[in-house]
N, C-alpha and C. Protein backbone atom coordinates (compact mmCIF):
# COMPACT_ATOMS: atom_id res chain seq x y z
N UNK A 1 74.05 97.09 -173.83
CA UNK A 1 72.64 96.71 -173.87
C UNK A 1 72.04 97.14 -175.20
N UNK A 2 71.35 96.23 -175.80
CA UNK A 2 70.80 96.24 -177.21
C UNK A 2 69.79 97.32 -176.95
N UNK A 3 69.31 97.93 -178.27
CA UNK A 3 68.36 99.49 -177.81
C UNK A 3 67.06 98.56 -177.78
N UNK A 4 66.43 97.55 -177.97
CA UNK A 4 65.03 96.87 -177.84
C UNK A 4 65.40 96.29 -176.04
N UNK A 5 66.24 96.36 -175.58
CA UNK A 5 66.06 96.00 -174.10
C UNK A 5 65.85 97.27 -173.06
N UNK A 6 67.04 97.92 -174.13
CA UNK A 6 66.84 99.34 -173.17
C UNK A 6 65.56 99.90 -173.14
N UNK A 7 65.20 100.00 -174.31
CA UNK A 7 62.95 100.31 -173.75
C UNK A 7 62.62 99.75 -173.18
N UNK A 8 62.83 98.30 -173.38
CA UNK A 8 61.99 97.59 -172.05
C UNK A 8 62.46 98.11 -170.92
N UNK A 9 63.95 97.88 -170.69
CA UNK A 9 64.11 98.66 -169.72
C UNK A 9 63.59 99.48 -168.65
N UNK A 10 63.41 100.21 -169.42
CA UNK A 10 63.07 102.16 -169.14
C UNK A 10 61.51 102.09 -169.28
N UNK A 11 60.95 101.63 -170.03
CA UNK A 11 59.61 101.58 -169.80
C UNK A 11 59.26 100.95 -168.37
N UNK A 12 59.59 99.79 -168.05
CA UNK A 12 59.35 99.53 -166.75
C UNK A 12 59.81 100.07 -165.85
N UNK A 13 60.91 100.76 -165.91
CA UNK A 13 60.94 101.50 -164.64
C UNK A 13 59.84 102.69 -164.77
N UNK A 14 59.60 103.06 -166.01
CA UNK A 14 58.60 104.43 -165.91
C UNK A 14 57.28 104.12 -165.28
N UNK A 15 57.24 102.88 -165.85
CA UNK A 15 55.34 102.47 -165.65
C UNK A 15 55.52 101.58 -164.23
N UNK A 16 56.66 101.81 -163.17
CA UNK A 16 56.52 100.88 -161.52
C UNK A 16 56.32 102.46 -161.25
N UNK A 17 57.05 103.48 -161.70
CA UNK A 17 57.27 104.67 -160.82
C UNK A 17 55.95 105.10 -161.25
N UNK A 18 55.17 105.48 -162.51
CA UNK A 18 54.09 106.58 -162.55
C UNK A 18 52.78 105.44 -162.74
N UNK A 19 52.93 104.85 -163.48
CA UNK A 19 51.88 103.84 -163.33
C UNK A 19 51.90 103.97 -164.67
N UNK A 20 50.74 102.91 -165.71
CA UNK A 20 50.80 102.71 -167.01
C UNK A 20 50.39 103.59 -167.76
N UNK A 21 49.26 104.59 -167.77
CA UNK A 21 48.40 105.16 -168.43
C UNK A 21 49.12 106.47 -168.24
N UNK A 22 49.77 106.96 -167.59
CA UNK A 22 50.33 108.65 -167.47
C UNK A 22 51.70 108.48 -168.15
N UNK A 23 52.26 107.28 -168.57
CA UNK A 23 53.97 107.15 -169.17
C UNK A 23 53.55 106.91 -170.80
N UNK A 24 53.91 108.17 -171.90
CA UNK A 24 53.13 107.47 -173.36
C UNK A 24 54.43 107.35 -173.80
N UNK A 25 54.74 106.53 -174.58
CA UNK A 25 55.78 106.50 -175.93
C UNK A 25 56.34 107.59 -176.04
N UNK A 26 56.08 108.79 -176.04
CA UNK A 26 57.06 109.96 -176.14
C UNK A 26 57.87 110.11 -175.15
N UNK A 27 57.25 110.24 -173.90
CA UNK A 27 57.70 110.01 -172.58
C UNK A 27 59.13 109.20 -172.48
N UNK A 28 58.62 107.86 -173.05
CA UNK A 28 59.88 107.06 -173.11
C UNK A 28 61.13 107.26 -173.76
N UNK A 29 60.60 107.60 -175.39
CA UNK A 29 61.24 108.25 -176.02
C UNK A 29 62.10 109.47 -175.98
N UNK A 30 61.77 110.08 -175.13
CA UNK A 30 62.72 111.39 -174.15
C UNK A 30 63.47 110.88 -173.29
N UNK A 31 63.16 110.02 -172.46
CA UNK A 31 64.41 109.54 -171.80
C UNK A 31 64.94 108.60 -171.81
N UNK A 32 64.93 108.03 -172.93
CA UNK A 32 66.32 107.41 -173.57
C UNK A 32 67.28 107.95 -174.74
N UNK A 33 66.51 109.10 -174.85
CA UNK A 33 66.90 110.44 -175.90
C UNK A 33 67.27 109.53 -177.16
N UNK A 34 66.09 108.83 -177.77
CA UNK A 34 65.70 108.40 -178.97
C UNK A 34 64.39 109.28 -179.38
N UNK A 35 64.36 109.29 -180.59
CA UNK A 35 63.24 109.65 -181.87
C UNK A 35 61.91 108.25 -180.90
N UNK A 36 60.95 109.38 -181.07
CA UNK A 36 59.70 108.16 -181.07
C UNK A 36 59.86 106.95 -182.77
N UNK A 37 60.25 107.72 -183.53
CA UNK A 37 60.61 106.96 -184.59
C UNK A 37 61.21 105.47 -184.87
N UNK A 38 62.57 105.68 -183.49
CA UNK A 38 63.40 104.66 -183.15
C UNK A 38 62.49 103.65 -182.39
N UNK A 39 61.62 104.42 -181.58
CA UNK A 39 61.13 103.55 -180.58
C UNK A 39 60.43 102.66 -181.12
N UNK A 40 59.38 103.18 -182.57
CA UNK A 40 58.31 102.41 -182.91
C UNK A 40 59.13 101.12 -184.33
N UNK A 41 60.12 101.33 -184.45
CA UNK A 41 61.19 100.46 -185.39
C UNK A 41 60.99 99.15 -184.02
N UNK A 42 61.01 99.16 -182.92
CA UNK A 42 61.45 98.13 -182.27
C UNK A 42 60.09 97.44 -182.21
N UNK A 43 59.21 98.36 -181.23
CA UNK A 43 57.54 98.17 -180.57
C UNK A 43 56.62 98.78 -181.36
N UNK A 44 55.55 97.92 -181.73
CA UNK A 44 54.32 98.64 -182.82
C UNK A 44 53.76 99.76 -182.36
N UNK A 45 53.41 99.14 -181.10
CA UNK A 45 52.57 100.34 -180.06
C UNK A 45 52.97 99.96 -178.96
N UNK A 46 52.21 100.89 -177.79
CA UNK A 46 51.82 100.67 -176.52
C UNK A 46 51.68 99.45 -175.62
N UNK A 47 50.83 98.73 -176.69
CA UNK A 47 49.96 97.59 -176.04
C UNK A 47 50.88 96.83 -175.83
N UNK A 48 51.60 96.55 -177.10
CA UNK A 48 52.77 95.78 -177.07
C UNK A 48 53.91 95.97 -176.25
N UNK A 49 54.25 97.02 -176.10
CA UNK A 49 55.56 97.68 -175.30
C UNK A 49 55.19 97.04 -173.78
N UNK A 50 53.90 97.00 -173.67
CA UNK A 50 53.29 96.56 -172.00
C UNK A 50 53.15 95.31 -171.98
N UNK A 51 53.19 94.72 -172.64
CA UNK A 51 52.63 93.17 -172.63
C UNK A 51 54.44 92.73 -172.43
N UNK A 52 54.76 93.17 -173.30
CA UNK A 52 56.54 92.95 -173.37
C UNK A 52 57.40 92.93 -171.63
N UNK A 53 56.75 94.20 -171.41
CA UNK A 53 57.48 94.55 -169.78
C UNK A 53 56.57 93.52 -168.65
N UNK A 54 55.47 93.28 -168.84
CA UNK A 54 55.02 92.24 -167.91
C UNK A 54 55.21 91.11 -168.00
N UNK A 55 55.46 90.90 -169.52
CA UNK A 55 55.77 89.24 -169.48
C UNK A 55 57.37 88.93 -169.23
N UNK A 56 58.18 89.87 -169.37
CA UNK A 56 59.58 90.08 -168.70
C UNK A 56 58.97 89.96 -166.79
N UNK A 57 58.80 90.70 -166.73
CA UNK A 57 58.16 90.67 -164.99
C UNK A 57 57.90 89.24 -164.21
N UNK A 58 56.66 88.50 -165.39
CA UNK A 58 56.55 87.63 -164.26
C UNK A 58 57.16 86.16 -164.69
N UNK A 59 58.55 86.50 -165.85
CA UNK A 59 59.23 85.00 -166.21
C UNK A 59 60.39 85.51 -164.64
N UNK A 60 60.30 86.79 -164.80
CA UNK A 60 61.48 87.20 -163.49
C UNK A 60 60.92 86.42 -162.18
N UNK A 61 59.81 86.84 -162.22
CA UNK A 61 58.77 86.17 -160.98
C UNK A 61 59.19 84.80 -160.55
N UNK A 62 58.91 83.85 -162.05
CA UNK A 62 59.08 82.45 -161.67
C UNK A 62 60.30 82.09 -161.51
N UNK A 63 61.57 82.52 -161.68
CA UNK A 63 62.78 82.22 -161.33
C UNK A 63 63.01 82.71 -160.18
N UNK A 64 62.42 83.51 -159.69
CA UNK A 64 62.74 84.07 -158.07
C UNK A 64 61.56 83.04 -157.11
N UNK A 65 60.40 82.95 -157.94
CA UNK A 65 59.80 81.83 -156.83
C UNK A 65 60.47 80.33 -156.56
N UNK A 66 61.28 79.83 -157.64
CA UNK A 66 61.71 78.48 -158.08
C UNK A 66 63.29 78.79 -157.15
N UNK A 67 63.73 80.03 -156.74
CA UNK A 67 64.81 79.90 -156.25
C UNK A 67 64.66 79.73 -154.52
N UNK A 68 63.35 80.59 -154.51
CA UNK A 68 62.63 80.44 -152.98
C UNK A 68 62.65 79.35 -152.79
N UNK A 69 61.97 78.17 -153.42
CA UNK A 69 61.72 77.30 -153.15
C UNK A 69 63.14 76.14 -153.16
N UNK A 70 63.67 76.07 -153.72
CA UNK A 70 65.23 75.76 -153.61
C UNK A 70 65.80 76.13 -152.35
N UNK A 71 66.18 76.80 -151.74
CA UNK A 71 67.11 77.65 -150.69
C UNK A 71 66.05 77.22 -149.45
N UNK A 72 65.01 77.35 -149.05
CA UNK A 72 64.44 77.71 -147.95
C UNK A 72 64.53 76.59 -147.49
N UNK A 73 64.43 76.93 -146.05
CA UNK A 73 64.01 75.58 -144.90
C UNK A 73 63.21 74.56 -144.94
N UNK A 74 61.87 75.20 -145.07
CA UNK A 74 60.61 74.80 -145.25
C UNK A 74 59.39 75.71 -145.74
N UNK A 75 58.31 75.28 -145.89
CA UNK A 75 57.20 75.84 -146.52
C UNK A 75 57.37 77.71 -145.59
N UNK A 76 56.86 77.76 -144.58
CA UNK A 76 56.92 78.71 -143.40
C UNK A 76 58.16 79.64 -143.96
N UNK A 77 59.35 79.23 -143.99
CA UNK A 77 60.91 79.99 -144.52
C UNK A 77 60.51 80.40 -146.00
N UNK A 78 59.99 79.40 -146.64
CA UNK A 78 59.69 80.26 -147.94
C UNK A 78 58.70 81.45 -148.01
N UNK A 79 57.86 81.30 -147.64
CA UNK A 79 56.64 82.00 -147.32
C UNK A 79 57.49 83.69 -147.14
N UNK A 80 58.70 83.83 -146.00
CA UNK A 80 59.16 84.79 -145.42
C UNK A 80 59.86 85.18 -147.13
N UNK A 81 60.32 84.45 -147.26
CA UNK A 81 61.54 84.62 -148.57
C UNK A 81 60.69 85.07 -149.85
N UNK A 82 59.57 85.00 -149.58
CA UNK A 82 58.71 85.35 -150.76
C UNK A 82 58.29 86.74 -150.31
N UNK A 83 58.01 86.86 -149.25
CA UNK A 83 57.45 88.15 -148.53
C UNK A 83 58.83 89.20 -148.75
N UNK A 84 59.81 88.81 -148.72
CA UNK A 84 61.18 89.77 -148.72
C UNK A 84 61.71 90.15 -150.12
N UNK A 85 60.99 89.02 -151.31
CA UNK A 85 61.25 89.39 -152.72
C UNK A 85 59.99 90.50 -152.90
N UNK A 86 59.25 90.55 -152.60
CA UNK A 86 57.86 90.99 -152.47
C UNK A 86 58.05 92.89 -152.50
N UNK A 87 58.94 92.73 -151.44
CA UNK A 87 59.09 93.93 -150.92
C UNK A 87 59.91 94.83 -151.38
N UNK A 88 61.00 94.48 -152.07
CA UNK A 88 62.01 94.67 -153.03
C UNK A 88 61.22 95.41 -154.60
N UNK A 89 59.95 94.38 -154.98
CA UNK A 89 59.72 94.56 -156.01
C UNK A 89 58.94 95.54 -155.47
N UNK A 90 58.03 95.92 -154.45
CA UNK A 90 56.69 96.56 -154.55
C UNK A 90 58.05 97.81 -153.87
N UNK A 91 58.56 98.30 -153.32
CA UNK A 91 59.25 99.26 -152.76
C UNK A 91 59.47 100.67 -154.23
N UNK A 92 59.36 100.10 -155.31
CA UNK A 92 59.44 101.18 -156.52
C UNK A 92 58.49 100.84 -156.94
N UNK A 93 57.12 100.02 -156.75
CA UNK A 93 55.88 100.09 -157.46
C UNK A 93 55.19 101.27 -156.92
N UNK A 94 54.33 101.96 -157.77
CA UNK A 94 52.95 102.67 -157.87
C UNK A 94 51.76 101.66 -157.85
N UNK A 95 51.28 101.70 -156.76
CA UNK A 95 50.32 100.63 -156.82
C UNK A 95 49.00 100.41 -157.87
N UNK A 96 48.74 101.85 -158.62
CA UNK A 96 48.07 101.90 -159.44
C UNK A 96 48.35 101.01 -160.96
N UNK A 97 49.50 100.68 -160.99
CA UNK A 97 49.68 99.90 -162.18
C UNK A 97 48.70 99.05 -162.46
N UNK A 98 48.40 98.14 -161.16
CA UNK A 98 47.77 96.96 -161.41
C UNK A 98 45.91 97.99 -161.95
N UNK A 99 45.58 98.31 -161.18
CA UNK A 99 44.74 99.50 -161.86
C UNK A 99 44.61 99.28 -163.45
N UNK A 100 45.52 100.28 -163.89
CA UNK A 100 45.51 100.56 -165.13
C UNK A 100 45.84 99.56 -166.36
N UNK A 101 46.41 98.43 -165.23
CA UNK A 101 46.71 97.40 -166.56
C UNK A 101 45.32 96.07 -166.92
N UNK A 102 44.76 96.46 -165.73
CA UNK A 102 42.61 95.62 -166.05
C UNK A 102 42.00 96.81 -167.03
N UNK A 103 42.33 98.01 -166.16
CA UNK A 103 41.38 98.97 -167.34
C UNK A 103 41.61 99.37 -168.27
N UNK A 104 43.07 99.66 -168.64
CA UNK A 104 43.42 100.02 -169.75
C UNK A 104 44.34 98.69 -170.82
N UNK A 105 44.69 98.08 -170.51
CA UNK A 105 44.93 96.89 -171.21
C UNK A 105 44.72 95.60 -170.93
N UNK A 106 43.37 95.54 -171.04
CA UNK A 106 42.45 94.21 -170.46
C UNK A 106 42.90 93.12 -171.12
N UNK A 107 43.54 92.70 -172.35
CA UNK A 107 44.40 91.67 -172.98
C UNK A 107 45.85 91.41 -172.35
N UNK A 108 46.35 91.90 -171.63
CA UNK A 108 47.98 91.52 -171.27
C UNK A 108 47.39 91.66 -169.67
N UNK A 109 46.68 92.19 -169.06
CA UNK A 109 46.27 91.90 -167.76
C UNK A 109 45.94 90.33 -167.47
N UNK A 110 44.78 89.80 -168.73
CA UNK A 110 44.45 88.03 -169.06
C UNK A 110 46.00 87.82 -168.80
N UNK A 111 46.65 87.86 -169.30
CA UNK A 111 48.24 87.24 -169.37
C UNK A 111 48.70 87.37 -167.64
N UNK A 112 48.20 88.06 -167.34
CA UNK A 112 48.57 88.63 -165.52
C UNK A 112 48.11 87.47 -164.81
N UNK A 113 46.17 87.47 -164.98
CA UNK A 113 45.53 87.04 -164.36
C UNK A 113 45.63 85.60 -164.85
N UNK A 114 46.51 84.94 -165.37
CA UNK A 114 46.28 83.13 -165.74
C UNK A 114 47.77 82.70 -164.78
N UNK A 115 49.04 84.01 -165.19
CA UNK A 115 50.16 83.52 -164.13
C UNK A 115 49.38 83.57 -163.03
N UNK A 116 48.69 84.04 -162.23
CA UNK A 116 48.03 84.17 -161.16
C UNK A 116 47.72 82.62 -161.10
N UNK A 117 46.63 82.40 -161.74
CA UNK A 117 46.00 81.07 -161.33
C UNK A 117 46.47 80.01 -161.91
N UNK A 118 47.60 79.86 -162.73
CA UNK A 118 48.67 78.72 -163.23
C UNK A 118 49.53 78.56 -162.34
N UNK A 119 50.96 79.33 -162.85
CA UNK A 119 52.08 78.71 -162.00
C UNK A 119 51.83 79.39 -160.44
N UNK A 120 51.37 80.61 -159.97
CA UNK A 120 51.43 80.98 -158.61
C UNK A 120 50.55 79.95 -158.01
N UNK A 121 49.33 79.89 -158.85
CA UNK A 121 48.55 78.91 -157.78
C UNK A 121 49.28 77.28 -157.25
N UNK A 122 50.18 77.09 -158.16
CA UNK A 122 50.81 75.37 -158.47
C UNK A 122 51.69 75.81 -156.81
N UNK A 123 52.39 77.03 -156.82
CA UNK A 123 53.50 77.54 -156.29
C UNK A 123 52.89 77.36 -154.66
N UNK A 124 51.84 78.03 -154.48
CA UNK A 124 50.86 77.83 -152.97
C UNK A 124 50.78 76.70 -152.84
N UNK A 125 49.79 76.27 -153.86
CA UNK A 125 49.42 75.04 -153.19
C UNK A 125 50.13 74.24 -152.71
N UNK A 126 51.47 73.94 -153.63
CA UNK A 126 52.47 72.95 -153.27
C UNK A 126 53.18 73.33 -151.87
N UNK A 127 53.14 74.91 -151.31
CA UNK A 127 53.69 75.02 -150.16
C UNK A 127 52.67 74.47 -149.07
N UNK A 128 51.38 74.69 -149.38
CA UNK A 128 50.53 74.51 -148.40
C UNK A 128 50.62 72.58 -147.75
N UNK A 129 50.65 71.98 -149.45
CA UNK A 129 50.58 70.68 -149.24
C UNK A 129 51.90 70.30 -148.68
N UNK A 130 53.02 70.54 -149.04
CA UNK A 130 54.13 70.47 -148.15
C UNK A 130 54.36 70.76 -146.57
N UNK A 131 53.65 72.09 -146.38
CA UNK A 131 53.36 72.22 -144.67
C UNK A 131 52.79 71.24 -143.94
N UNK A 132 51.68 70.78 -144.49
CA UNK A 132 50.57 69.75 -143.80
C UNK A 132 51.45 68.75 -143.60
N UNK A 133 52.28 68.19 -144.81
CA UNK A 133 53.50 67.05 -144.91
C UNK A 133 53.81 66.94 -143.56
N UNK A 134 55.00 68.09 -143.59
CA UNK A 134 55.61 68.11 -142.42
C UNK A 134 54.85 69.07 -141.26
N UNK A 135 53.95 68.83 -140.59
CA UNK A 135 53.15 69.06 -139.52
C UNK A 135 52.64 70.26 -139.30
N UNK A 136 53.16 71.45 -140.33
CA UNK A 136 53.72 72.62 -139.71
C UNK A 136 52.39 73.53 -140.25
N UNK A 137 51.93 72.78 -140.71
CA UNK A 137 50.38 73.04 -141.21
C UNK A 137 48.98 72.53 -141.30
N UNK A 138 48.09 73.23 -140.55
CA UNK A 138 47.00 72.12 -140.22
C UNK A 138 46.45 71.53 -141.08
N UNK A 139 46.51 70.20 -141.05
CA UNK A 139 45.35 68.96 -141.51
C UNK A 139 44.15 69.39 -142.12
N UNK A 140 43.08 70.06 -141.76
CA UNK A 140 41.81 69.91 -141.84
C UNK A 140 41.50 71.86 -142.83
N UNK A 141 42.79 72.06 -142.81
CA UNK A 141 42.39 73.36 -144.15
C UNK A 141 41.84 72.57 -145.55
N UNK A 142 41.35 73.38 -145.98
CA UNK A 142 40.89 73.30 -147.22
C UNK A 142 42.18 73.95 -148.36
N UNK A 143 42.93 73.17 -148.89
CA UNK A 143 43.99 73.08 -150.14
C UNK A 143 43.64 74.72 -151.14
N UNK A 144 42.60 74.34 -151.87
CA UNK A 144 42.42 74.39 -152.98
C UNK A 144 41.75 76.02 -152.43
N UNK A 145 40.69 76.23 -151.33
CA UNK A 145 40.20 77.47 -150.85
C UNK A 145 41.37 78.04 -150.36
N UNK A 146 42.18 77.90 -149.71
CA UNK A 146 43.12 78.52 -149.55
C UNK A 146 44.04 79.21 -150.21
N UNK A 147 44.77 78.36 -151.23
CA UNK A 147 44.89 78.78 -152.32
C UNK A 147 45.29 80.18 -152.79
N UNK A 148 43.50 79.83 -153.28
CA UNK A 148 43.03 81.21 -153.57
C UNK A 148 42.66 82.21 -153.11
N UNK A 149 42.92 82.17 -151.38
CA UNK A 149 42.34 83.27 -151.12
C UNK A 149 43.57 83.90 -150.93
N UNK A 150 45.10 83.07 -150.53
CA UNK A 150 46.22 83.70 -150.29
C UNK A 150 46.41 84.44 -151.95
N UNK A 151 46.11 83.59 -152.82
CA UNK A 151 46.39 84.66 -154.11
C UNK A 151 46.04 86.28 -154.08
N UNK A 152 44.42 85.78 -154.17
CA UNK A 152 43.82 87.14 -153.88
C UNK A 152 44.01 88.23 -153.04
N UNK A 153 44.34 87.58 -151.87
CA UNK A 153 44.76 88.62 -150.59
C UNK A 153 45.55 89.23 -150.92
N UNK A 154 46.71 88.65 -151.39
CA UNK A 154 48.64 89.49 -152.11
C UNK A 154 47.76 90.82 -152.65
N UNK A 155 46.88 90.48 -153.59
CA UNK A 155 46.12 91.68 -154.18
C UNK A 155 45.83 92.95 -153.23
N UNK A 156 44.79 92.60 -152.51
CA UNK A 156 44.19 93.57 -151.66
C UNK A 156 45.07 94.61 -151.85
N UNK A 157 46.06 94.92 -151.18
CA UNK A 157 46.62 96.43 -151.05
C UNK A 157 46.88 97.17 -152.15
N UNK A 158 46.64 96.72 -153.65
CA UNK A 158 46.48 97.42 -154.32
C UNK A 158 44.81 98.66 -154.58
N UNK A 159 43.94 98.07 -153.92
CA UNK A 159 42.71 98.79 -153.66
C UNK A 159 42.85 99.59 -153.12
N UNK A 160 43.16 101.02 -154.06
CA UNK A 160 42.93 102.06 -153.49
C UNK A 160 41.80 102.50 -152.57
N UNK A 161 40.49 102.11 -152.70
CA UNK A 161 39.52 102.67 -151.94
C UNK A 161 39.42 101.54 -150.40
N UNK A 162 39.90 100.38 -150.59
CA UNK A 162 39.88 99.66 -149.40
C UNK A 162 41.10 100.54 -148.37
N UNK A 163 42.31 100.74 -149.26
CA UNK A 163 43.53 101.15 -148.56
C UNK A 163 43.79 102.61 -149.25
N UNK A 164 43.36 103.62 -149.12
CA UNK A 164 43.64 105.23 -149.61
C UNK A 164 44.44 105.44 -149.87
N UNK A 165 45.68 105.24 -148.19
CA UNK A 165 47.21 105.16 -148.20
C UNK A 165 48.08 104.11 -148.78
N UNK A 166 47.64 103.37 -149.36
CA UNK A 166 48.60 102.17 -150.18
C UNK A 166 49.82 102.68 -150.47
N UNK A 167 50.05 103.29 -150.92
CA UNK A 167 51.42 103.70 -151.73
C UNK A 167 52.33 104.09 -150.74
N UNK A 168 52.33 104.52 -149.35
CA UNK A 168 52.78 104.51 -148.43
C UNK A 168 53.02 103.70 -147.40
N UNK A 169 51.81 102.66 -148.11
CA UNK A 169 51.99 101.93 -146.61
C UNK A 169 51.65 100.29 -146.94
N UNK A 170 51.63 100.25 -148.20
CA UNK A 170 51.84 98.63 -149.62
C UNK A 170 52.36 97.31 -148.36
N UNK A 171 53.95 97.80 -148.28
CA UNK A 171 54.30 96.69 -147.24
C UNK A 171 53.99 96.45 -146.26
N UNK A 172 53.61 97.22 -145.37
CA UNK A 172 53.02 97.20 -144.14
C UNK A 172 51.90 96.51 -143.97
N UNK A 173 50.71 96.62 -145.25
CA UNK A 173 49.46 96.07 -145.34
C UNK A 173 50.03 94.30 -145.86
N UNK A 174 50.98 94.62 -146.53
CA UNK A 174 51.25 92.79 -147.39
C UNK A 174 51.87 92.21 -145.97
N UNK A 175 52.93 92.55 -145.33
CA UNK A 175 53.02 91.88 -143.97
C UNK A 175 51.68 91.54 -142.95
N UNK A 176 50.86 92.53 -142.91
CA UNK A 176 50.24 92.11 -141.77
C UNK A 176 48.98 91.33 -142.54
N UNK A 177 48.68 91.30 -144.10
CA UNK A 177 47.99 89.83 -144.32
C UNK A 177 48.49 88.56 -144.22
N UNK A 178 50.01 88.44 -144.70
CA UNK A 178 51.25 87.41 -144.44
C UNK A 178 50.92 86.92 -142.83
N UNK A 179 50.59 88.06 -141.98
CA UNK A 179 50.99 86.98 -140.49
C UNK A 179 49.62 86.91 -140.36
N UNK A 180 48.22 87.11 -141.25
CA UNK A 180 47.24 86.92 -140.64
C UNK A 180 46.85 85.51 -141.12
N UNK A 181 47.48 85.47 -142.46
CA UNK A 181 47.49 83.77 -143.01
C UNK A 181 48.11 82.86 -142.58
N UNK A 182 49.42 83.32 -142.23
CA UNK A 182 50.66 82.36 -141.19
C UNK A 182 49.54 81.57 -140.29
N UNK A 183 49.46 82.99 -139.07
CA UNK A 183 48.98 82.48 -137.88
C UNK A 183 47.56 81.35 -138.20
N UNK A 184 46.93 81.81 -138.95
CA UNK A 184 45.27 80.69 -139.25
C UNK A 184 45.39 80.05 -139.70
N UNK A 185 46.90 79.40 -140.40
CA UNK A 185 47.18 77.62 -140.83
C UNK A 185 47.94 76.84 -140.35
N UNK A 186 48.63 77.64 -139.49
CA UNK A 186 50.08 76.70 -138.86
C UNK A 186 49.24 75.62 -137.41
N UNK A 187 50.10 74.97 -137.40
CA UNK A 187 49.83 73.74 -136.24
C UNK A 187 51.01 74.49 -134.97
N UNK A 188 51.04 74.22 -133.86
CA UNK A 188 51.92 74.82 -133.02
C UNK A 188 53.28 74.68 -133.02
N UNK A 189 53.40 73.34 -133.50
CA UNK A 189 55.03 73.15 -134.52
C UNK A 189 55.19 74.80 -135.38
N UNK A 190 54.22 74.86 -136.57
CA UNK A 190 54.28 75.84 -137.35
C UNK A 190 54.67 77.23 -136.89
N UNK A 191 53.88 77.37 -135.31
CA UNK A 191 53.94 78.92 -134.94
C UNK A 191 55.44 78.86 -134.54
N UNK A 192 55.73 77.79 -133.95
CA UNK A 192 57.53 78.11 -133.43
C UNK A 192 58.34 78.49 -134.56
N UNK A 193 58.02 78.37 -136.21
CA UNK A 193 58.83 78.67 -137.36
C UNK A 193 58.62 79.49 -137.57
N UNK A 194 57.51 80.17 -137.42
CA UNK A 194 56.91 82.00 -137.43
C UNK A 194 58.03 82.93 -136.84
N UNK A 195 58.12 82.50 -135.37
CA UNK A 195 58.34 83.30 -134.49
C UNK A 195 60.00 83.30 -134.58
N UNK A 196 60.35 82.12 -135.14
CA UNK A 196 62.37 81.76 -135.46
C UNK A 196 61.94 82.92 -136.70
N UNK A 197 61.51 82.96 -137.77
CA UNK A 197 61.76 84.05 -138.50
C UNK A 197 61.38 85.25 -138.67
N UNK A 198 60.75 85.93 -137.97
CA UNK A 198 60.23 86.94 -136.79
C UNK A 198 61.47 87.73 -136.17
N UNK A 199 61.90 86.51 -135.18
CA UNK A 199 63.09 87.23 -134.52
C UNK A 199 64.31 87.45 -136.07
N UNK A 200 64.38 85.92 -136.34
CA UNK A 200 65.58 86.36 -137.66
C UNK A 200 65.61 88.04 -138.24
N UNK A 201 64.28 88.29 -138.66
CA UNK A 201 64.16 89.63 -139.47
C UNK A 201 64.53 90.84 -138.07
N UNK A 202 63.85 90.61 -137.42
CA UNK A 202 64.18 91.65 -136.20
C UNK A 202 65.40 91.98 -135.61
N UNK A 203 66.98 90.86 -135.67
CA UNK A 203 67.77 91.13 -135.32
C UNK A 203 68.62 91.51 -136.68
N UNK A 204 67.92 91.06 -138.20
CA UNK A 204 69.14 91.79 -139.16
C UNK A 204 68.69 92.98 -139.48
């Protein structure tokens, strides 16, 4: 591994485990037992080093959503398959990242917040409009409100003051918005695909 990957590397694992603002360049620089010297030959600064590890993050993102969407059954199966990449990634997050990357680097957060409403939103909607397709989703939702509120919701459990315990309890809160959106769009076709992947998860 080239030494400009290995920071990226290692920076992202530092800044899922402590969050962005408590991991500085020296930090990093110690445990990859390089000179801050070496480090700044690769990355100017900070800002950059972060913008670098998120925009690695969410090209990772779109190849894991594009593979969801490939493999799965249907809209409902993806939905689960997204919820299970979900969990993988947030299982070594500090939920404060998202935190520190609006307040403390409000320019590469913009870069956060447009994947948000570009390709994730393209990514919903097209499941939503695909459900309705095939029955498994009611008719008379609103597309475009929806949307966005499933975007936004994924969010929620990062609010520390809504959720105190987040960091303990991240998945637990992202599942039980997952079945609160399931259940308020599916058609009764839909709930029988709930409940097939329901049991699926329960017996592996």
């Amino acid at each position: 591994m080239e030494a400009k990957e290995r920071i990226l590397v290692k920076a992202d694992e530092l800044f899922h485990r402590y969050g962005i603002r408590s991991v500085s360049m020296d930090d990093i620089a110690a445990q990859l037992g390089m000179s801050k010297k070496t480090l700044y030959q690769f990355y100017t600064d900070k800002e950059e080093l972060v913008r670098e590890v998120v925009i690695a993050i969410l090209n990772k993102h779109k190849e894991q959503c594009d593979a969801d969407h490939r493999i799965s059954e249907n809209p409902i199966h993806e939905c689960f398959l997204a919820f299970d990449r979900m969990q993988e990634m947030f299982s070594k997050m500090n939920p404060i990242i998202i935190f520190d990357l609006e307040k403390y680097h409000p320019s590469v957060y913009k870069i956060f917040h447009e994947h948000k409403y570009t390709f994730l939103y393209q990514v919903v909607r097209s499941n939503l409009e695909k459900g309705i397709e095939q029955g498994i989703y009611r008719e008379d939702i609103d597309v475009d409100v929806i949307t966005r509120f499933r975007i936004e919701s994924t969010m929620l459990p990062f609010n520390s003051e809504m959720f105190p315990n987040n960091r303990t309890h991240l998945m637990h809160i992202e599942q039980q918005l997952l079945f609160h959106f399931l259940y308020g769009i599916v058609t009764p076709k839909g709930q029988k695909s709930i409940e097939k992947y329901k049991n699926q998860r329960t017996k592996n």
